[in-house]
N, C-alpha and C. Protein backbone atom coordinates (compact mmCIF):
# COMPACT_ATOMS: atom_id res chain seq x y z
N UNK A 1 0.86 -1.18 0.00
CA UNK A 1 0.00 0.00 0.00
C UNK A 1 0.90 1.23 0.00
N UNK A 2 0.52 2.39 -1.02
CA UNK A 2 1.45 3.13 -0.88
C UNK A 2 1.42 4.43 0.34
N UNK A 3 1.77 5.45 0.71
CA UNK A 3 2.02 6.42 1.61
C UNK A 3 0.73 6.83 1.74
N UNK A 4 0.25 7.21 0.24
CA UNK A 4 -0.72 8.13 0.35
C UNK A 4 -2.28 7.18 0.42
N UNK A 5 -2.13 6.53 0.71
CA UNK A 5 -3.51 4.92 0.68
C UNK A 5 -3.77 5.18 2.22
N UNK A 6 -2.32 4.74 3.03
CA UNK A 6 -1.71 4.75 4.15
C UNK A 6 -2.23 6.08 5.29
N UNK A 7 -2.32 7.35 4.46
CA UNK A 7 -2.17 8.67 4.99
C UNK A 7 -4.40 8.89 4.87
N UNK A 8 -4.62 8.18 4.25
CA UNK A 8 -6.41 7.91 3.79
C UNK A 8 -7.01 7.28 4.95
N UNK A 9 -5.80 6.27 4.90
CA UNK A 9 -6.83 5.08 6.24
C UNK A 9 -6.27 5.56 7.19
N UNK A 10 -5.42 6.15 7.75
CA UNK A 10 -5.13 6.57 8.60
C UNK A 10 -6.18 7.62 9.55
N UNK A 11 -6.52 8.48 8.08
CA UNK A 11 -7.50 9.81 8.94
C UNK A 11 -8.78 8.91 8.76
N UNK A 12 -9.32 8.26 8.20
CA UNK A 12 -10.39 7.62 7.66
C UNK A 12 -10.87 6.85 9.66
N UNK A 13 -9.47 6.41 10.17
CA UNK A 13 -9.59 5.43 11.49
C UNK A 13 -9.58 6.55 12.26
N UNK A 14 -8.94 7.40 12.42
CA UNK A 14 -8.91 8.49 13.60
C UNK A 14 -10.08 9.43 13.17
N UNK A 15 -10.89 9.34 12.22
CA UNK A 15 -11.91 10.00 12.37
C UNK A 15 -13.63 9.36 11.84
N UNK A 16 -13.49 7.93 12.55
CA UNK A 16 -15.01 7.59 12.70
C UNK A 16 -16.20 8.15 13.14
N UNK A 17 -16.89 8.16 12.85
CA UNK A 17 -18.49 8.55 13.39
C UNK A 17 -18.33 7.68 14.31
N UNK A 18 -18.55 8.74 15.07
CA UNK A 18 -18.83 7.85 16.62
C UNK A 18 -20.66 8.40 17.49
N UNK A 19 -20.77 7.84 17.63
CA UNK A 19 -22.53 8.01 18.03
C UNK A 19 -22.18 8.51 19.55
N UNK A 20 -23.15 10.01 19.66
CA UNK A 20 -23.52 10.29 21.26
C UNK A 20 -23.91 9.05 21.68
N UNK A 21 -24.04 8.83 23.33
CA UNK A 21 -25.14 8.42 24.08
C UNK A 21 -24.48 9.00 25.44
N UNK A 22 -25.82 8.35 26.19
CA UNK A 22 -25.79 9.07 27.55
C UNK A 22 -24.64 8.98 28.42
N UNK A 23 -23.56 7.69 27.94
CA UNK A 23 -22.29 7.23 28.29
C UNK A 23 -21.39 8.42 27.84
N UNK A 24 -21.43 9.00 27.17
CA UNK A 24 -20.32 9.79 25.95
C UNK A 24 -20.09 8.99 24.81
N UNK A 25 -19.20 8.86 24.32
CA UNK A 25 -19.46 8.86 22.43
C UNK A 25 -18.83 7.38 23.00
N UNK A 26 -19.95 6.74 21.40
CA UNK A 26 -19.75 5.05 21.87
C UNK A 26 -18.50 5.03 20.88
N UNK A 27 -17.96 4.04 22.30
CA UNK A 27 -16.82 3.43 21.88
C UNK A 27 -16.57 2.01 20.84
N UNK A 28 -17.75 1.76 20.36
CA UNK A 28 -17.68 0.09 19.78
C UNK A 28 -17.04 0.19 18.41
N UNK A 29 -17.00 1.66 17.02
CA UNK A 29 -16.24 1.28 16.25
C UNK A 29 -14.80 0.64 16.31
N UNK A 30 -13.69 2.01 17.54
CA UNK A 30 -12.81 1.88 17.33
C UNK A 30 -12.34 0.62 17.97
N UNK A 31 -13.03 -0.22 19.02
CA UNK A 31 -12.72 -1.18 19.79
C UNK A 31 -12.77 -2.52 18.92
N UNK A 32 -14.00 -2.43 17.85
CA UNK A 32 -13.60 -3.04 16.45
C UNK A 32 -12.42 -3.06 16.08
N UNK A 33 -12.02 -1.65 15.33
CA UNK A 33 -11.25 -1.62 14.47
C UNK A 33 -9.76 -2.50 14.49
N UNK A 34 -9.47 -2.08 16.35
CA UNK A 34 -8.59 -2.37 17.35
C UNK A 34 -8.34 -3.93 17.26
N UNK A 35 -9.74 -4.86 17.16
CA UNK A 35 -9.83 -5.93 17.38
C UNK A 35 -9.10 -6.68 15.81
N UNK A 36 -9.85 -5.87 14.83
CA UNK A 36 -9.51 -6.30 13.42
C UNK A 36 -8.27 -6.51 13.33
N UNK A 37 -7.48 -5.16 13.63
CA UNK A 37 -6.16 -5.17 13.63
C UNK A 37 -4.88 -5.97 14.44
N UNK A 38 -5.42 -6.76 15.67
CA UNK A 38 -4.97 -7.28 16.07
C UNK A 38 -5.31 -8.89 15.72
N UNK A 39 -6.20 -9.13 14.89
CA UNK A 39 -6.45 -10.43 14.46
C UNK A 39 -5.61 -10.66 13.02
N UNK A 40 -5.81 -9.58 12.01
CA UNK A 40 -4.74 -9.69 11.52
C UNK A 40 -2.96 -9.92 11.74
N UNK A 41 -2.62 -8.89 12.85
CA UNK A 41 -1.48 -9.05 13.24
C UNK A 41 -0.99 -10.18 13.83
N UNK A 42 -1.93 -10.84 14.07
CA UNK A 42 -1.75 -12.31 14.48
C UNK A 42 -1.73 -13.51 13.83
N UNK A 43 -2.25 -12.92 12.38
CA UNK A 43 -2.15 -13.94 11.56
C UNK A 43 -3.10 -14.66 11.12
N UNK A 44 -3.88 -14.48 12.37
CA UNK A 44 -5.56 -15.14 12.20
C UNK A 44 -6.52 -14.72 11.07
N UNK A 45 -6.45 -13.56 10.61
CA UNK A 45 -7.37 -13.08 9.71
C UNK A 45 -6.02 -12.81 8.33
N UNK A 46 -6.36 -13.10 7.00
CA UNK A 46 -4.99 -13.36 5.75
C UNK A 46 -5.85 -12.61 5.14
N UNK A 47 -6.81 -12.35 4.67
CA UNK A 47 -7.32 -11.77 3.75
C UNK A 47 -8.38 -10.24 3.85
N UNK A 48 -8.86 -10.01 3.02
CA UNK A 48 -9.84 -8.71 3.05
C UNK A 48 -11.05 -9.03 3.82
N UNK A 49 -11.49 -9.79 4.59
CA UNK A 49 -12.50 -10.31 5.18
C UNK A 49 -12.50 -11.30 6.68
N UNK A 50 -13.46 -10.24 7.11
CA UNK A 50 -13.68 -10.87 8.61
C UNK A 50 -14.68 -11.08 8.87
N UNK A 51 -14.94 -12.71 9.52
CA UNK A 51 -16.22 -13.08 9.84
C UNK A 51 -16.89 -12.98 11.26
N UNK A 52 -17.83 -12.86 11.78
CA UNK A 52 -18.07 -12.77 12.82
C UNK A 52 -17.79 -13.94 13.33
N UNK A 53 -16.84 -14.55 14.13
CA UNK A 53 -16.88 -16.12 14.46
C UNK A 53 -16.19 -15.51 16.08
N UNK A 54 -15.99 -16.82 16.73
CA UNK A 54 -15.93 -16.85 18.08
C UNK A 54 -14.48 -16.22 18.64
N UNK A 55 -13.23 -16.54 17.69
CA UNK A 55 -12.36 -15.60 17.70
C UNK A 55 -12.42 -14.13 17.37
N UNK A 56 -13.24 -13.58 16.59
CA UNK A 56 -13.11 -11.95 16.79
C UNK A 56 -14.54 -11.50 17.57
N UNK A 57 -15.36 -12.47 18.65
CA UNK A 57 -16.10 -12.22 19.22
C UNK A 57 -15.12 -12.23 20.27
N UNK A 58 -14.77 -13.27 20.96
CA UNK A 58 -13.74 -13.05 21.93
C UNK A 58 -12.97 -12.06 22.06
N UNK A 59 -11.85 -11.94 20.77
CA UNK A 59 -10.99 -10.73 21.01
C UNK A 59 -11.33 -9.63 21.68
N UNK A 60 -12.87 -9.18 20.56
CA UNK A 60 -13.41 -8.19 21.13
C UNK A 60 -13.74 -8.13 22.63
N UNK A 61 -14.18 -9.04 23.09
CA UNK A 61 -14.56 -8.54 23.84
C UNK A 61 -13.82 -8.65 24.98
N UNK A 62 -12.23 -9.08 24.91
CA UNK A 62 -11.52 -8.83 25.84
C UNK A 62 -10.74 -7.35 25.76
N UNK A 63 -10.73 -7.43 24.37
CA UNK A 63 -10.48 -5.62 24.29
C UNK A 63 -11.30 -4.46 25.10
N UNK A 64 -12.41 -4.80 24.78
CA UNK A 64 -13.20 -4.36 25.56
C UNK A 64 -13.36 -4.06 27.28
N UNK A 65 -12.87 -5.39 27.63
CA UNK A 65 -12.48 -4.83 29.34
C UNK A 65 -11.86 -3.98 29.56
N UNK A 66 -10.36 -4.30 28.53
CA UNK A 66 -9.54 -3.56 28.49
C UNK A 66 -9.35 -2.09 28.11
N UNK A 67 -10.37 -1.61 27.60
CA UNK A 67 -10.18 -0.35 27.22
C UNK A 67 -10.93 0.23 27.60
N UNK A 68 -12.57 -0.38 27.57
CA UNK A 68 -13.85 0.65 28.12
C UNK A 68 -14.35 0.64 29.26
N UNK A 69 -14.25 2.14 29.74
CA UNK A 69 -14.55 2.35 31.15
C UNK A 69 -15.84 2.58 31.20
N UNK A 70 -16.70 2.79 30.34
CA UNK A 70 -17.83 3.25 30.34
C UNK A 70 -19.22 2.14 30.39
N UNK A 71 -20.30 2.65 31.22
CA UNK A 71 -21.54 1.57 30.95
C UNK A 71 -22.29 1.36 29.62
N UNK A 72 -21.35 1.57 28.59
CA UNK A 72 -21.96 1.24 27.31
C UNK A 72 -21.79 -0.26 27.41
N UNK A 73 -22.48 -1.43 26.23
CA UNK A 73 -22.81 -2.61 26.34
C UNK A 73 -21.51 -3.15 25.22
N UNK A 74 -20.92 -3.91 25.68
CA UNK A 74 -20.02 -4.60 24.56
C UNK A 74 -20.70 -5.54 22.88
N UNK A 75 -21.14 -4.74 22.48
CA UNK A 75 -22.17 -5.73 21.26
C UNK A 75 -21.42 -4.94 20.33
N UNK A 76 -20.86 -6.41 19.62
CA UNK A 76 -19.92 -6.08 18.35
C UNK A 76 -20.84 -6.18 16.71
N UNK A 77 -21.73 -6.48 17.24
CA UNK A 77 -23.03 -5.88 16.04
C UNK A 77 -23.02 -4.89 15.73
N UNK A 78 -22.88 -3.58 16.56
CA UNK A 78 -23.42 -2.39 16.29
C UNK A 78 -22.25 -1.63 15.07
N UNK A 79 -21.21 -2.19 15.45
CA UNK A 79 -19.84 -1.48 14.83
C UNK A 79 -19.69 -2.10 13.26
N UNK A 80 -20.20 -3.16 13.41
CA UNK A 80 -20.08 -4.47 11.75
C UNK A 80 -21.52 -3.53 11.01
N UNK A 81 -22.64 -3.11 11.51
CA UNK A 81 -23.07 -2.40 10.87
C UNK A 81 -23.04 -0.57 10.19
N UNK A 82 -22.73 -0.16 11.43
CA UNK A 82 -22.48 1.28 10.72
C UNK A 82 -21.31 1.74 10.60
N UNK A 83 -20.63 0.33 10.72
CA UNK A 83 -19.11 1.14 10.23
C UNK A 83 -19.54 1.45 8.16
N UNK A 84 -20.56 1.13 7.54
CA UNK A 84 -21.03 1.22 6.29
C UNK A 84 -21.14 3.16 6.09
N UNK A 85 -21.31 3.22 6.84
CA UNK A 85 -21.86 4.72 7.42
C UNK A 85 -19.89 5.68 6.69
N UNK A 86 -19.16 4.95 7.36
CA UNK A 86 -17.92 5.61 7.03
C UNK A 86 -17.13 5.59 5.50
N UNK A 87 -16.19 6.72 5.40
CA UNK A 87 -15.70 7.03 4.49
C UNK A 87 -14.28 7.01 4.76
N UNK A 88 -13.48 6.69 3.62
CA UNK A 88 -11.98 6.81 3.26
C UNK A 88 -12.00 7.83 2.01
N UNK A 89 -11.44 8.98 1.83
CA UNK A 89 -11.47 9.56 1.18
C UNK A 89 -12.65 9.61 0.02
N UNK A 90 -13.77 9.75 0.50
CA UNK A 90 -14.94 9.63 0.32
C UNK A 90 -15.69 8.75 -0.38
N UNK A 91 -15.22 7.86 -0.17
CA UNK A 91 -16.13 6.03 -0.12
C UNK A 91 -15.59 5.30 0.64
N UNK A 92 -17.04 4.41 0.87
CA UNK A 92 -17.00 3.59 1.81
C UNK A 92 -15.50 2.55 1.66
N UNK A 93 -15.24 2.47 2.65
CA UNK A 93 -14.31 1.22 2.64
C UNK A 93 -14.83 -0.10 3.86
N UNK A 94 -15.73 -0.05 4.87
CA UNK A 94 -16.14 -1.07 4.94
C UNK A 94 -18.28 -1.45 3.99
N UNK A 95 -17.77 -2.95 3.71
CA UNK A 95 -19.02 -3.55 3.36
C UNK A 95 -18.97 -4.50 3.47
N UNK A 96 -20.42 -4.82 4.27
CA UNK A 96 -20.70 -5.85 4.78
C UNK A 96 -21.62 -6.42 4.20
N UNK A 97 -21.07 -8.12 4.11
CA UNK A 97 -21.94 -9.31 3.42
C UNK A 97 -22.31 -10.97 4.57
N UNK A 98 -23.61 -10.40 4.33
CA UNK A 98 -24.11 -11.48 5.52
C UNK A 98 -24.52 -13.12 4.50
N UNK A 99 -24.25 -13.73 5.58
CA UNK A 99 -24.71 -15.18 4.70
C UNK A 99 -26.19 -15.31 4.99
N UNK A 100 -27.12 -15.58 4.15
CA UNK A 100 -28.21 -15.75 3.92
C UNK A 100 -28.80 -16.35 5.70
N UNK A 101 -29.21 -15.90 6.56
CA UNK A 101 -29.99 -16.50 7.86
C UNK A 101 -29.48 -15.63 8.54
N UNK A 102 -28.29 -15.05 8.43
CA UNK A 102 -27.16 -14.52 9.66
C UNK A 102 -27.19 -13.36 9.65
N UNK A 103 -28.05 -12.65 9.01
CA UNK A 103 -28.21 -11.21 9.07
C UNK A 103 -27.96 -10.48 10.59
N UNK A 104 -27.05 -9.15 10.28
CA UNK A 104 -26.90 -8.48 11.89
C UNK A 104 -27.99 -7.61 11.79
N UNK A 105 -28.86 -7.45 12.88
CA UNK A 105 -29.62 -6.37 13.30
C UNK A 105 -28.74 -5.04 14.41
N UNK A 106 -28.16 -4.19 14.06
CA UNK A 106 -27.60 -3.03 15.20
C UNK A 106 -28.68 -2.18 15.41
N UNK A 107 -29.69 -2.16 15.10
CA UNK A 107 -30.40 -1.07 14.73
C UNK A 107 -31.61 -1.60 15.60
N UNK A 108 -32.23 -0.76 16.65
CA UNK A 108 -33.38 -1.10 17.47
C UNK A 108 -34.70 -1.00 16.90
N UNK A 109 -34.73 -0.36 15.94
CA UNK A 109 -36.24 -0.68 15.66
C UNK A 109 -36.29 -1.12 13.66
N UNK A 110 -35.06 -1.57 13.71
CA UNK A 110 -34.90 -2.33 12.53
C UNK A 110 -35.44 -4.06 12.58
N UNK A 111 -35.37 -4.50 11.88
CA UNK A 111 -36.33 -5.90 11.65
C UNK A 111 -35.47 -6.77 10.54
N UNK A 112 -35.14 -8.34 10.67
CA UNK A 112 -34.51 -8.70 9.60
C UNK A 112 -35.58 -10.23 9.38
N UNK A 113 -35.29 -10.21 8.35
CA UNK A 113 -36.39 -11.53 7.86
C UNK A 113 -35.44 -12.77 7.50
């Protein structure tokens, strides 16, 4: 990847939409992102794609002790969906593809069939 790809994702990660709530601004993208990156660095994840499976449920959510002080809820749903919401130099760079049954709901008064 070159400098300037590099210098994209860079501001693209340090500047997520992060959602108010009554906690202060939820922490679940970057605790994602955190998680991604350390599953890669581990070797565990080789390619452009991460599945929700029991290893980056776990990770997460030991990251999660680890970092969030706040009474927000550790649900790594919410972040796999509106990270869609974000931009890298103005397109999306995450998209998400559910396998037919496994649809994520983040959304409270959303509905999946």
């Amino acid at each position: 990847m070159d400098t300037a790809a590099l210098h994209t994702y860079l501001h693209a990660l340090t500047h997520l939409k992060r959602a108010p709530t009554r906690y202060g601004t939820a922490p679940h993208k970057p605790v994602l992102m955190l998680t991604l990156m350390e599953l890669v660095e581990k070797g565990i994840v080789l390619d452009n794609r991460f599945e929700a499976n029991a290893e980056l449920v776990g990770t997460f959510l030991e990251n999660w002790q680890l970092l969030v002080t706040t009474p927000h809820q550790a649900d790594f749903t919410q972040p796999f969906y509106c990270l869609q919401s974000d931009k890298a130099d103005g397109e999306s760079f995450w998209h998400q593809q559910t396998k037919p049954g496994c649809q994520i709901s983040a959304l409270p008064s959303s509905k999946t069939l």
